[in-house]
PDB file of N, CA and C in Angstrom:
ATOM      1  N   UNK A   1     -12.774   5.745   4.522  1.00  0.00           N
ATOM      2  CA  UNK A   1     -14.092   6.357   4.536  1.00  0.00           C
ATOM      3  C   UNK A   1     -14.715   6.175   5.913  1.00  0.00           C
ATOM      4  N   UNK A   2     -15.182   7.304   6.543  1.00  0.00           N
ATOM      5  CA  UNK A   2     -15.925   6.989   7.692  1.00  0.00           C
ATOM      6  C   UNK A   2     -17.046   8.097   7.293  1.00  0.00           C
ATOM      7  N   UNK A   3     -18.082   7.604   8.134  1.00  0.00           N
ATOM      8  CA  UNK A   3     -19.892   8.521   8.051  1.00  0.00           C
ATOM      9  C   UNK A   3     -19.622   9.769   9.216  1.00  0.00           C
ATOM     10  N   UNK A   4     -19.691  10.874   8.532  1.00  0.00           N
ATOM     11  CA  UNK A   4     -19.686  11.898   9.670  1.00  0.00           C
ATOM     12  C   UNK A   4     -21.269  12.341   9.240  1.00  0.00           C
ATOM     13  N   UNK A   5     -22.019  12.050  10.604  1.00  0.00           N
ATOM     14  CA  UNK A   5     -23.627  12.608  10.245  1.00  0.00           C
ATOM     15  C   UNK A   5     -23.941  12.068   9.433  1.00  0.00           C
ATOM     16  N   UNK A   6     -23.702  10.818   9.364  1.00  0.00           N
ATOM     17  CA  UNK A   6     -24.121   9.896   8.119  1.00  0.00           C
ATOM     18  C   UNK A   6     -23.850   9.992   7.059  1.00  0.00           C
ATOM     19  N   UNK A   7     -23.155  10.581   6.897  1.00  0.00           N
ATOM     20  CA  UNK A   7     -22.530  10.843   5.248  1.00  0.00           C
ATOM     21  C   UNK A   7     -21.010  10.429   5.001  1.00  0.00           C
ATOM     22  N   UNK A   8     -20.877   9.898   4.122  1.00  0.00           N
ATOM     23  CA  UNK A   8     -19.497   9.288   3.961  1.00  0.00           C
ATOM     24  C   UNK A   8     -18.452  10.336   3.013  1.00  0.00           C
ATOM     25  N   UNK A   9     -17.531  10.530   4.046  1.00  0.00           N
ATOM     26  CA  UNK A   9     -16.100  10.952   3.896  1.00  0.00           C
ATOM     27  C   UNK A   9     -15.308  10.487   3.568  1.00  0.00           C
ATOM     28  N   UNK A  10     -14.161  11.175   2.729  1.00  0.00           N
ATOM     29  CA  UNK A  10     -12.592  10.306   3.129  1.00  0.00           C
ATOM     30  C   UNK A  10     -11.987  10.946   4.300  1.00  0.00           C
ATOM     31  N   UNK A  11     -11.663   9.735   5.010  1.00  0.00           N
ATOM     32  CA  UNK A  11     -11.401  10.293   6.537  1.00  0.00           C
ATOM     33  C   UNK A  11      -9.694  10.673   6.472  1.00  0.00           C
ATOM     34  N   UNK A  12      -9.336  10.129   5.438  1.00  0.00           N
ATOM     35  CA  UNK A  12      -7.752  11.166   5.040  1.00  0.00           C
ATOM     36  C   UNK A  12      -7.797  12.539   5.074  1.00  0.00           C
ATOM     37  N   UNK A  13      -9.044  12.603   4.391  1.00  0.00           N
ATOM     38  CA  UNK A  13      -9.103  14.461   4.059  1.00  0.00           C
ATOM     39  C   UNK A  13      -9.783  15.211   5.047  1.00  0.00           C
ATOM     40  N   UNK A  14     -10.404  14.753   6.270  1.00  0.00           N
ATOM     41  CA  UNK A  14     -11.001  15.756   7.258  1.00  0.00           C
ATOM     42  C   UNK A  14     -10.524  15.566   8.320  1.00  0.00           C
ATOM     43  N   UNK A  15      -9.723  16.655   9.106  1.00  0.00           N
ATOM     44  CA  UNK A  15      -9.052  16.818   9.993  1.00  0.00           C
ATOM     45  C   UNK A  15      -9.925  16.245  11.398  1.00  0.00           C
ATOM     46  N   UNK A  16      -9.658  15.921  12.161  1.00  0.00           N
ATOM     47  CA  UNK A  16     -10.243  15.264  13.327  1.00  0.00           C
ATOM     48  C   UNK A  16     -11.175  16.697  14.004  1.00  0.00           C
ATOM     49  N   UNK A  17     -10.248  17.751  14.221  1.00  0.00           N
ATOM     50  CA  UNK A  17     -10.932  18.759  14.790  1.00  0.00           C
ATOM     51  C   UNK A  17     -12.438  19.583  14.115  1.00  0.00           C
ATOM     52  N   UNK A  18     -12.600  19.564  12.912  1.00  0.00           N
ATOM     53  CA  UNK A  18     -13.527  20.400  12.126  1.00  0.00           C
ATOM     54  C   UNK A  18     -14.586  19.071  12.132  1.00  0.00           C
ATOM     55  N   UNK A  19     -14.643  17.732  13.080  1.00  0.00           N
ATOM     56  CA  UNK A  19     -15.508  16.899  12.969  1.00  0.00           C
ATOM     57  C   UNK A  19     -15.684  17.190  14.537  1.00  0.00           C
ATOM     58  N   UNK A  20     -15.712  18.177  15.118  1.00  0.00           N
ATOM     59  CA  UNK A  20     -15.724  18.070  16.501  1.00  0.00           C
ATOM     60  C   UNK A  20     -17.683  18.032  16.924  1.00  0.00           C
ATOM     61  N   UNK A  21     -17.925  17.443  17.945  1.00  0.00           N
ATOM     62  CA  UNK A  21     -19.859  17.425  18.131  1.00  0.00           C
ATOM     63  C   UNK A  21     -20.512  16.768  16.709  1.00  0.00           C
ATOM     64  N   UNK A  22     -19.850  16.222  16.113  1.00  0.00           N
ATOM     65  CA  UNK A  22     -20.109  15.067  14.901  1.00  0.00           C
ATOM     66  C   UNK A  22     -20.512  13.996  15.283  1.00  0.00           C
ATOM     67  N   UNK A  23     -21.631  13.390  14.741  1.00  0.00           N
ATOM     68  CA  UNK A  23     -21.646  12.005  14.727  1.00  0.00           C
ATOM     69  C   UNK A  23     -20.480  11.055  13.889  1.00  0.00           C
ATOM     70  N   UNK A  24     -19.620  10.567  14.597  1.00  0.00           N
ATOM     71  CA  UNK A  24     -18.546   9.793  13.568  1.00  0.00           C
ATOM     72  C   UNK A  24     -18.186   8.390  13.718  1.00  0.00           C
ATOM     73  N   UNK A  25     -18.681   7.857  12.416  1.00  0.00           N
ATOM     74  CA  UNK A  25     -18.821   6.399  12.621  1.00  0.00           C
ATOM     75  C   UNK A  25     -17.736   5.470  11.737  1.00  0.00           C
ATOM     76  N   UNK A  26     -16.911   4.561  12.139  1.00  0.00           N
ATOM     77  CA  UNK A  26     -15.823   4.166  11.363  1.00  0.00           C
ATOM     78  C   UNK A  26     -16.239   2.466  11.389  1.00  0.00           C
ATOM     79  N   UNK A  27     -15.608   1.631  10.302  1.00  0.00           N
ATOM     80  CA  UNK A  27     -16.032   0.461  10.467  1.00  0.00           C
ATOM     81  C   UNK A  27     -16.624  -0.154  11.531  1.00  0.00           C
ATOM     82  N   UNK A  28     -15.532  -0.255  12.478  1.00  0.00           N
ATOM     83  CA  UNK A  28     -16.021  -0.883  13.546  1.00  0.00           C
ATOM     84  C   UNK A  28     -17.587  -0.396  14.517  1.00  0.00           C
ATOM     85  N   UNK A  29     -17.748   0.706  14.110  1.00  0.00           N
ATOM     86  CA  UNK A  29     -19.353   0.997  14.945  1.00  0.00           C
ATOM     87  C   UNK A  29     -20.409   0.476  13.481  1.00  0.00           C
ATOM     88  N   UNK A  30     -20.147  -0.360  12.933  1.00  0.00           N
ATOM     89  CA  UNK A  30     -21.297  -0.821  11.941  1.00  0.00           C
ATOM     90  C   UNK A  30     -21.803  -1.767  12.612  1.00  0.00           C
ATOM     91  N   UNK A  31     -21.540  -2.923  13.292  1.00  0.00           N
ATOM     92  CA  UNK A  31     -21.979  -3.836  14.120  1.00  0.00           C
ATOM     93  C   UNK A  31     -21.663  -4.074  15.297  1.00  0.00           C
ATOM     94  N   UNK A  32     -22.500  -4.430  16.551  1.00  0.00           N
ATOM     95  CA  UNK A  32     -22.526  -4.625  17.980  1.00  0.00           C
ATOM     96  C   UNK A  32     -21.757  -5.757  18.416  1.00  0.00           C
ATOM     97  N   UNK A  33     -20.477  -6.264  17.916  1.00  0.00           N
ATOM     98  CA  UNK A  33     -20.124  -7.919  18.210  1.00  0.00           C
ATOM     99  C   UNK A  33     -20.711  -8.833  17.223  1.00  0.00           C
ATOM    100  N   UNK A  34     -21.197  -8.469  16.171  1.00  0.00           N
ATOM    101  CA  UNK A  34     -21.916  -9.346  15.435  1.00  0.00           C
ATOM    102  C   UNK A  34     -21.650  -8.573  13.620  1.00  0.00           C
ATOM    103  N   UNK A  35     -21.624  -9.717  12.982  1.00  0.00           N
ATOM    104  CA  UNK A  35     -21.585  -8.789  11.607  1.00  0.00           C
ATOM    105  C   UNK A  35     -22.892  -8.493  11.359  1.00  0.00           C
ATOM    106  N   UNK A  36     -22.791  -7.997  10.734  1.00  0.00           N
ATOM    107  CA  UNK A  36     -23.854  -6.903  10.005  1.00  0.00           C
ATOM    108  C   UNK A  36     -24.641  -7.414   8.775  1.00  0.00           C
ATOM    109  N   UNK A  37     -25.578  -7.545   8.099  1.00  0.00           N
ATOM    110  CA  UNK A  37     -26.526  -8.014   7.244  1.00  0.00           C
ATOM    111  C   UNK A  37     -24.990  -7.939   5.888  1.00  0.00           C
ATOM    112  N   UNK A  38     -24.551  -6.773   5.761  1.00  0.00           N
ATOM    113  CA  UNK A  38     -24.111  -6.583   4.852  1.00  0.00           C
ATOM    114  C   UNK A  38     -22.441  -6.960   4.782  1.00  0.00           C
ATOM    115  N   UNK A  39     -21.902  -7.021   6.157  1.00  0.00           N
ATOM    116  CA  UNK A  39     -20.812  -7.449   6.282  1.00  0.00           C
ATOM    117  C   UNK A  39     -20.529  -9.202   6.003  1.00  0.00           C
ATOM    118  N   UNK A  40     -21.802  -9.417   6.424  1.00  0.00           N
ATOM    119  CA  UNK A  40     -21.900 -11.052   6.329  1.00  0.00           C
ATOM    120  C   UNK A  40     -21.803 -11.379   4.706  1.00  0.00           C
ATOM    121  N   UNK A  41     -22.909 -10.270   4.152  1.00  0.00           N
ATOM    122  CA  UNK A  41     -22.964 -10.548   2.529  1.00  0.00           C
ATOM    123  C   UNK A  41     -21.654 -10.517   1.981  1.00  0.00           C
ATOM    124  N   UNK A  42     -20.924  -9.290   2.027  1.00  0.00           N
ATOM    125  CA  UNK A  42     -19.170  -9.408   1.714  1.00  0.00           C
ATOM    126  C   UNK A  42     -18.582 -10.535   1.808  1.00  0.00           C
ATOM    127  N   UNK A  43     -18.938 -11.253   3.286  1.00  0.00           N
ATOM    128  CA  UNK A  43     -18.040 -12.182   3.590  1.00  0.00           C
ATOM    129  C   UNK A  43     -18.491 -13.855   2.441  1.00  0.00           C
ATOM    130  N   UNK A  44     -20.096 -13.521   1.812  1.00  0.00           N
ATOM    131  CA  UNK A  44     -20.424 -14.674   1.311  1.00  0.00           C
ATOM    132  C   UNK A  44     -19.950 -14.745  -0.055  1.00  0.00           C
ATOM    133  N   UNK A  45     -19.978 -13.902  -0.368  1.00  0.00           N
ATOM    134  CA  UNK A  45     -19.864 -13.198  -2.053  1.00  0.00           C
ATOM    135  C   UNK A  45     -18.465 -13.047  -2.301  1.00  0.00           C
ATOM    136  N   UNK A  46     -17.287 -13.451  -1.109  1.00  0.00           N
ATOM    137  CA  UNK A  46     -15.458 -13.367  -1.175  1.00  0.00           C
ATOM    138  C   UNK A  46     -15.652 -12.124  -1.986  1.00  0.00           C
ATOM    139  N   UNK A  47     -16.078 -11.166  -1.407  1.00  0.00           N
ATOM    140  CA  UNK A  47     -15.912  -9.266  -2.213  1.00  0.00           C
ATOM    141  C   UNK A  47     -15.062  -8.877  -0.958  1.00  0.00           C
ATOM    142  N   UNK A  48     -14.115  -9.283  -0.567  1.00  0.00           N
ATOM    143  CA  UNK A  48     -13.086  -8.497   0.364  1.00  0.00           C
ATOM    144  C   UNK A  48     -11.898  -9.682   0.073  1.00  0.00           C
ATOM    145  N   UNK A  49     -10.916  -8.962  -0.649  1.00  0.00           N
ATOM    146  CA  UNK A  49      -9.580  -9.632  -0.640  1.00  0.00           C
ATOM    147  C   UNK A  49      -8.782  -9.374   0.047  1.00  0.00           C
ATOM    148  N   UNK A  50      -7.557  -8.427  -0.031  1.00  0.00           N
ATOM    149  CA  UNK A  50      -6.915  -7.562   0.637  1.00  0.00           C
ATOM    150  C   UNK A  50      -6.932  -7.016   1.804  1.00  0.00           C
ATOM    151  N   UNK A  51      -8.312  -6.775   2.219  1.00  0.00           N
ATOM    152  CA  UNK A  51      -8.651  -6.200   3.074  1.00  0.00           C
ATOM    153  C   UNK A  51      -8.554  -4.458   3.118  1.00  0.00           C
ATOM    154  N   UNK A  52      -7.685  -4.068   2.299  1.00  0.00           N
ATOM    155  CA  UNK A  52      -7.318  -2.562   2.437  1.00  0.00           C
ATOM    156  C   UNK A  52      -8.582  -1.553   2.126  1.00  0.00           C
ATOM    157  N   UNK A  53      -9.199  -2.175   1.017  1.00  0.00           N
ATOM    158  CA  UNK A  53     -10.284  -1.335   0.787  1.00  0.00           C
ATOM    159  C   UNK A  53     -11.252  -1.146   1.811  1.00  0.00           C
ATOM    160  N   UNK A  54     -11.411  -2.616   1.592  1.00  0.00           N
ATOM    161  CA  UNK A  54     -13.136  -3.321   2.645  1.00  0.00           C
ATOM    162  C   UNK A  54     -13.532  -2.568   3.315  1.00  0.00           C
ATOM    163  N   UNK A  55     -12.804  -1.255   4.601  1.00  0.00           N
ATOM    164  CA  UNK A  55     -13.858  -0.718   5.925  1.00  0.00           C
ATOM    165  C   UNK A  55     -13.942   0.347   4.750  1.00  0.00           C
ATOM    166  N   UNK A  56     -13.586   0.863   3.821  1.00  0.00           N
ATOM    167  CA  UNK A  56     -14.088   2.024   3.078  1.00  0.00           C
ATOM    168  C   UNK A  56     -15.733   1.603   2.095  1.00  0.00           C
ATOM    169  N   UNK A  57     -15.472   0.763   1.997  1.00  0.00           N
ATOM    170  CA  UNK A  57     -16.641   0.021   0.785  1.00  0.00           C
ATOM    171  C   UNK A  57     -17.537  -0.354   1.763  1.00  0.00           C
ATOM    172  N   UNK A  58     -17.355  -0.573   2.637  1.00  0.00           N
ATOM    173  CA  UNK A  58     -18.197  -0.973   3.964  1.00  0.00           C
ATOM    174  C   UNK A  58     -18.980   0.076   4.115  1.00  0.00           C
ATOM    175  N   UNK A  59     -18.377   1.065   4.627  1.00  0.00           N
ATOM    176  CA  UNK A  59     -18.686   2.499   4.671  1.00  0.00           C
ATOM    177  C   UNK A  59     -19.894   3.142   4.326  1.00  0.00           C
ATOM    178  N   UNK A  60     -19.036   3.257   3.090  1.00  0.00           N
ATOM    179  CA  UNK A  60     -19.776   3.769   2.017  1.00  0.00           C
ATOM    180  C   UNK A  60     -20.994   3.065   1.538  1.00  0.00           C
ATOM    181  N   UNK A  61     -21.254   1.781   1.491  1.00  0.00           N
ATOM    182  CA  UNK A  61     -22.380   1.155   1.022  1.00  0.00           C
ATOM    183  C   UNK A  61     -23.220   0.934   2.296  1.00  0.00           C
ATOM    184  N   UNK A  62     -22.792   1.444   3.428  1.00  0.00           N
ATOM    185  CA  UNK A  62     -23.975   1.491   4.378  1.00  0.00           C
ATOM    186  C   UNK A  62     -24.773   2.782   4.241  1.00  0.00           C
ATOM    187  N   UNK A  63     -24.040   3.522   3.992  1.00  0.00           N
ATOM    188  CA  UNK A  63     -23.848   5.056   3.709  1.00  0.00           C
ATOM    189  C   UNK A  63     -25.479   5.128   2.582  1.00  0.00           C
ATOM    190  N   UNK A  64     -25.045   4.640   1.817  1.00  0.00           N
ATOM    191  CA  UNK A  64     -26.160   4.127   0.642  1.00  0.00           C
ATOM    192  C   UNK A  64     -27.388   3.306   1.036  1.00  0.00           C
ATOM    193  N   UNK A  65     -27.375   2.396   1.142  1.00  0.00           N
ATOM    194  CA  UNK A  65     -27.959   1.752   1.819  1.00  0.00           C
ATOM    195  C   UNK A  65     -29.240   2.275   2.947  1.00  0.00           C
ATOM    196  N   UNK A  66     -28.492   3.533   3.845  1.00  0.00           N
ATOM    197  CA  UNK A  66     -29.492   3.814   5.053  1.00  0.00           C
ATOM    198  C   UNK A  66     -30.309   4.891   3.937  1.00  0.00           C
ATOM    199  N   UNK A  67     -29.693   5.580   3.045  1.00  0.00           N
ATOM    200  CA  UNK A  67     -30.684   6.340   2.197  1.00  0.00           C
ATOM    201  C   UNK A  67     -31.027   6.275   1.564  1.00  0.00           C
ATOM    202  N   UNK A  68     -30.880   4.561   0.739  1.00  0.00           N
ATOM    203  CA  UNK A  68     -31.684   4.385  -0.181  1.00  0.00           C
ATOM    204  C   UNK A  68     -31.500   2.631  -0.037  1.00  0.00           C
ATOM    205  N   UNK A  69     -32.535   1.866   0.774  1.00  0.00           N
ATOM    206  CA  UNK A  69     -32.808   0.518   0.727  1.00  0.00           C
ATOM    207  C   UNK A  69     -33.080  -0.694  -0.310  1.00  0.00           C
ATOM    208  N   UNK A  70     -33.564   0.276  -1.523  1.00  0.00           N
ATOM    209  CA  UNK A  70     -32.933  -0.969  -2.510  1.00  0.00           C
ATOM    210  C   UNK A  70     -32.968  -0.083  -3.560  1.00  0.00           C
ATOM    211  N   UNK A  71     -31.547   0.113  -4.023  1.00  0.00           N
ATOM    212  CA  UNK A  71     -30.411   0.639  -4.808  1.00  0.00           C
ATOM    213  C   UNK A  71     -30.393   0.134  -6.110  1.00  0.00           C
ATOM    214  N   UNK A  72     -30.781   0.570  -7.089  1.00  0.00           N
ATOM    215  CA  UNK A  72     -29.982  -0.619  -8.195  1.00  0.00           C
ATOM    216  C   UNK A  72     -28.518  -0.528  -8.106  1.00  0.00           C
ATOM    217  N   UNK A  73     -27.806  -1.351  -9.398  1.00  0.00           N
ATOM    218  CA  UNK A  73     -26.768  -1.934  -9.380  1.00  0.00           C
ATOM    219  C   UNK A  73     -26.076  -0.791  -9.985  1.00  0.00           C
ATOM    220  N   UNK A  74     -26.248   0.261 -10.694  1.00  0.00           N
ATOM    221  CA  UNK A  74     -25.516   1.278 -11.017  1.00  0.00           C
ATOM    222  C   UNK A  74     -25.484   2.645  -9.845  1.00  0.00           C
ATOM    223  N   UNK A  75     -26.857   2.403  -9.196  1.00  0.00           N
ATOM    224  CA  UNK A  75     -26.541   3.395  -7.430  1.00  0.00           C
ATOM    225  C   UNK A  75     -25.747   3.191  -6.969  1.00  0.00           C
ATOM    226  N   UNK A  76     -25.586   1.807  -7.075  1.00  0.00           N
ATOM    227  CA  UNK A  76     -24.271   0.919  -6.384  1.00  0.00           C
ATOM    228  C   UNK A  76     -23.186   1.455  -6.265  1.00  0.00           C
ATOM    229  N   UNK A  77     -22.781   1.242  -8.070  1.00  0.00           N
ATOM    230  CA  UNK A  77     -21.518   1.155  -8.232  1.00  0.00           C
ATOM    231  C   UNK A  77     -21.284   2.814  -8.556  1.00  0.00           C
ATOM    232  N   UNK A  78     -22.103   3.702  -8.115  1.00  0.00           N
ATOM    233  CA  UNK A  78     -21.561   5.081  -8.133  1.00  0.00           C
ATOM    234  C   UNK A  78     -21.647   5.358  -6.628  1.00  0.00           C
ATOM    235  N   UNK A  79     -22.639   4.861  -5.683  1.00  0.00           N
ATOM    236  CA  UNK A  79     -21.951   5.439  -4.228  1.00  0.00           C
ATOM    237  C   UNK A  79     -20.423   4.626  -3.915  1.00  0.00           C
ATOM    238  N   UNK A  80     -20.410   3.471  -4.538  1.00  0.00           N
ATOM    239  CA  UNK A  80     -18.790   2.588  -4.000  1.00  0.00           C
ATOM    240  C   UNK A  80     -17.970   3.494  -4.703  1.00  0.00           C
ATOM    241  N   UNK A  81     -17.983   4.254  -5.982  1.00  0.00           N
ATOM    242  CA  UNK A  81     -17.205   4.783  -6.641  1.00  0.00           C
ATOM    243  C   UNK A  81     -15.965   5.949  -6.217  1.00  0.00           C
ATOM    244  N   UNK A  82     -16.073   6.177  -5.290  1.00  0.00           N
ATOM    245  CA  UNK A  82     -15.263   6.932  -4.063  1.00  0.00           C
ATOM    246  C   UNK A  82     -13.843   6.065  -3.269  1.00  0.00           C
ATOM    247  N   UNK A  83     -14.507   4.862  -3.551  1.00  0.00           N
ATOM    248  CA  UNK A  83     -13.292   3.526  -2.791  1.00  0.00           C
ATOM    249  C   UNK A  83     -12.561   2.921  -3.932  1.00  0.00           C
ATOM    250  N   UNK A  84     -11.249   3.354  -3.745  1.00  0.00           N
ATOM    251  CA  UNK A  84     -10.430   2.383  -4.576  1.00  0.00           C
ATOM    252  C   UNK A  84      -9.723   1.115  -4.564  1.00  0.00           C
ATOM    253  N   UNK A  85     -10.684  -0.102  -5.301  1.00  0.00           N
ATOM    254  CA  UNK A  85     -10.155  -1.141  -5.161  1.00  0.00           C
ATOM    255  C   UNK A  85      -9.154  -1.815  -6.323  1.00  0.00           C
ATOM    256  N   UNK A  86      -8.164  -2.043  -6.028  1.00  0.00           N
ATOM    257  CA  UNK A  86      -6.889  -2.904  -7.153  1.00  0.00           C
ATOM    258  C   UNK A  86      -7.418  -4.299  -7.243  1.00  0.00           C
ATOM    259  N   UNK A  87      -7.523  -4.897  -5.769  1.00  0.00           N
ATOM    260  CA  UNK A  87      -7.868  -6.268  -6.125  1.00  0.00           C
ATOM    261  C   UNK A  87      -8.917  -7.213  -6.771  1.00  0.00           C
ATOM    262  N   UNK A  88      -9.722  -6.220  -7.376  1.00  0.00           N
ATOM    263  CA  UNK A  88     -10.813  -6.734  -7.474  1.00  0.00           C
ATOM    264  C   UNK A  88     -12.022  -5.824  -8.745  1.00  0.00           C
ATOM    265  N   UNK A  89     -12.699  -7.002  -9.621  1.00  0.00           N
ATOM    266  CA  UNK A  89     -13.316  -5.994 -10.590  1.00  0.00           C
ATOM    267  C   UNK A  89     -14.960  -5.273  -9.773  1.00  0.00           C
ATOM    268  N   UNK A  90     -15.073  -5.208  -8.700  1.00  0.00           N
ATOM    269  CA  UNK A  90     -16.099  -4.561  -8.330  1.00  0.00           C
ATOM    270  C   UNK A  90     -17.613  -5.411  -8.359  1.00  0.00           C
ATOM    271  N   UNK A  91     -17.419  -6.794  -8.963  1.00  0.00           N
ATOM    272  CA  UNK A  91     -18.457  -7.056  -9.424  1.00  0.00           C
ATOM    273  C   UNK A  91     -19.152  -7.837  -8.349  1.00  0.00           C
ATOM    274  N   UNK A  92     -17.909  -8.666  -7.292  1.00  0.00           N
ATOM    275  CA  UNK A  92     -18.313  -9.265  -6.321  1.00  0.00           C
ATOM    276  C   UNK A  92     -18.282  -8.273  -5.065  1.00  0.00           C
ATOM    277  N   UNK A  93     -18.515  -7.474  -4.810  1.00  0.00           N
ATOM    278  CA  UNK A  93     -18.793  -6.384  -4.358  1.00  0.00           C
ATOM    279  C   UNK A  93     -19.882  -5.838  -4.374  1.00  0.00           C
ATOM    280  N   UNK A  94     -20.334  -5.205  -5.620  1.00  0.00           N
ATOM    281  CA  UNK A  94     -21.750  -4.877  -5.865  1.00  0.00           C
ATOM    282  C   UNK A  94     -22.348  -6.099  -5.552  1.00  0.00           C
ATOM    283  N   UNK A  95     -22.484  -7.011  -6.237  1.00  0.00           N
ATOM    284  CA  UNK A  95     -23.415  -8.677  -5.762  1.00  0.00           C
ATOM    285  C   UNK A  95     -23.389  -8.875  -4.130  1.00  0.00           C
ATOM    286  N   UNK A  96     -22.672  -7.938  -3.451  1.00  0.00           N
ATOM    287  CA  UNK A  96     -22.514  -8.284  -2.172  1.00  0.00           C
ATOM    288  C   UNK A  96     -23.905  -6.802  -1.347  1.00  0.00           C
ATOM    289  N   UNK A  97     -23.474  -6.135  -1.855  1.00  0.00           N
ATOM    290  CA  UNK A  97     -24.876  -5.009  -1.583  1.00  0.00           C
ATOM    291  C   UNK A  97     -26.194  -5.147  -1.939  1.00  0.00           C
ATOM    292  N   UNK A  98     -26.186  -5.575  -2.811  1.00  0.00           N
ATOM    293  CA  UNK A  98     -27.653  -5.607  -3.583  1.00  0.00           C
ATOM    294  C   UNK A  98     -28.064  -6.973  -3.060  1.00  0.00           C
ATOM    295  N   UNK A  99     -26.987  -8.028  -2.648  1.00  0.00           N
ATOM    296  CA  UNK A  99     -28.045  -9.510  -1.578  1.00  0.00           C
ATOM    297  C   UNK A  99     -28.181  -8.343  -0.493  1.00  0.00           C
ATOM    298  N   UNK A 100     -27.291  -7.972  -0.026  1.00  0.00           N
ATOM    299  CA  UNK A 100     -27.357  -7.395   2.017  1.00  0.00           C
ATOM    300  C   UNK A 100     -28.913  -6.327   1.145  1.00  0.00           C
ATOM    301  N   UNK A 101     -28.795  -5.787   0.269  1.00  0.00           N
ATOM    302  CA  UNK A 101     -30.519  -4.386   0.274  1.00  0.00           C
ATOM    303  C   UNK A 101     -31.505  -5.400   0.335  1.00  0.00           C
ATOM    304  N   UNK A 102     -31.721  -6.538  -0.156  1.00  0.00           N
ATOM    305  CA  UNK A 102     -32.807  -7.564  -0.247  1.00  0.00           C
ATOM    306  C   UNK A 102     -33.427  -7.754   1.200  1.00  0.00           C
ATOM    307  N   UNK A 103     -31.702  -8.234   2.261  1.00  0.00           N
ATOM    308  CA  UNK A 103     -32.085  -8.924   3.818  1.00  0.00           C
ATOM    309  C   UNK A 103     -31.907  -7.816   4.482  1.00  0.00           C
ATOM    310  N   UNK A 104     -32.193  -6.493   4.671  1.00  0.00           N
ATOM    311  CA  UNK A 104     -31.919  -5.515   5.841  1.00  0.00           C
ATOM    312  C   UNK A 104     -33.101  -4.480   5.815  1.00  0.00           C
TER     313      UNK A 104
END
């Protein structure tokens, strides 16, 4: 998942070129050298196992987040609903968004 114009994609499915004069933002432009309100929360809440999912759920719940600052727990778990995670029941995940909507 990456934010084209702020909106979250699967970046599998959109060709690089038809994002051309796009704003396009992929994990790594979420924070300046520093984690992020919400990256930190992930990291407190152990809601990233694998790692495979994480920059998609990342993504996407910033994605949420910039358009809607405090989300309930079912906003939640329908903007994450796009990211597929195996390792994990979602729950320390959501608990990881809804601390980061409190501090950001």
């Amino acid at each position: 998942t990456v934010l084209v114009d702020g909106n979250p994609v699967c970046a599998c499915l959109v060709p690089a070129a038809s994002v051309t004069g796009a704003s396009v933002t992929t994990v790594e432009g979420l924070a300046n050298g520093r984690l992020s309100a919400l990256q930190a929360s992930f990291l407190e809440h152990g809601a990233a196992q694998c790692g495979i999912c994480t920059p998609g759920l990342l993504v996407a719940a910033t994605a949420l987040l910039e358009r809607n600052p405090t989300p309930s727990e079912a906003e939640t778990q329908d903007a994450l609903g796009g990211v597929l995670c195996r390792c994990t029941g979602y729950r320390k995940i959501v608990a990881a968004v809804m601390q980061a909507s409190r501090h950001m």
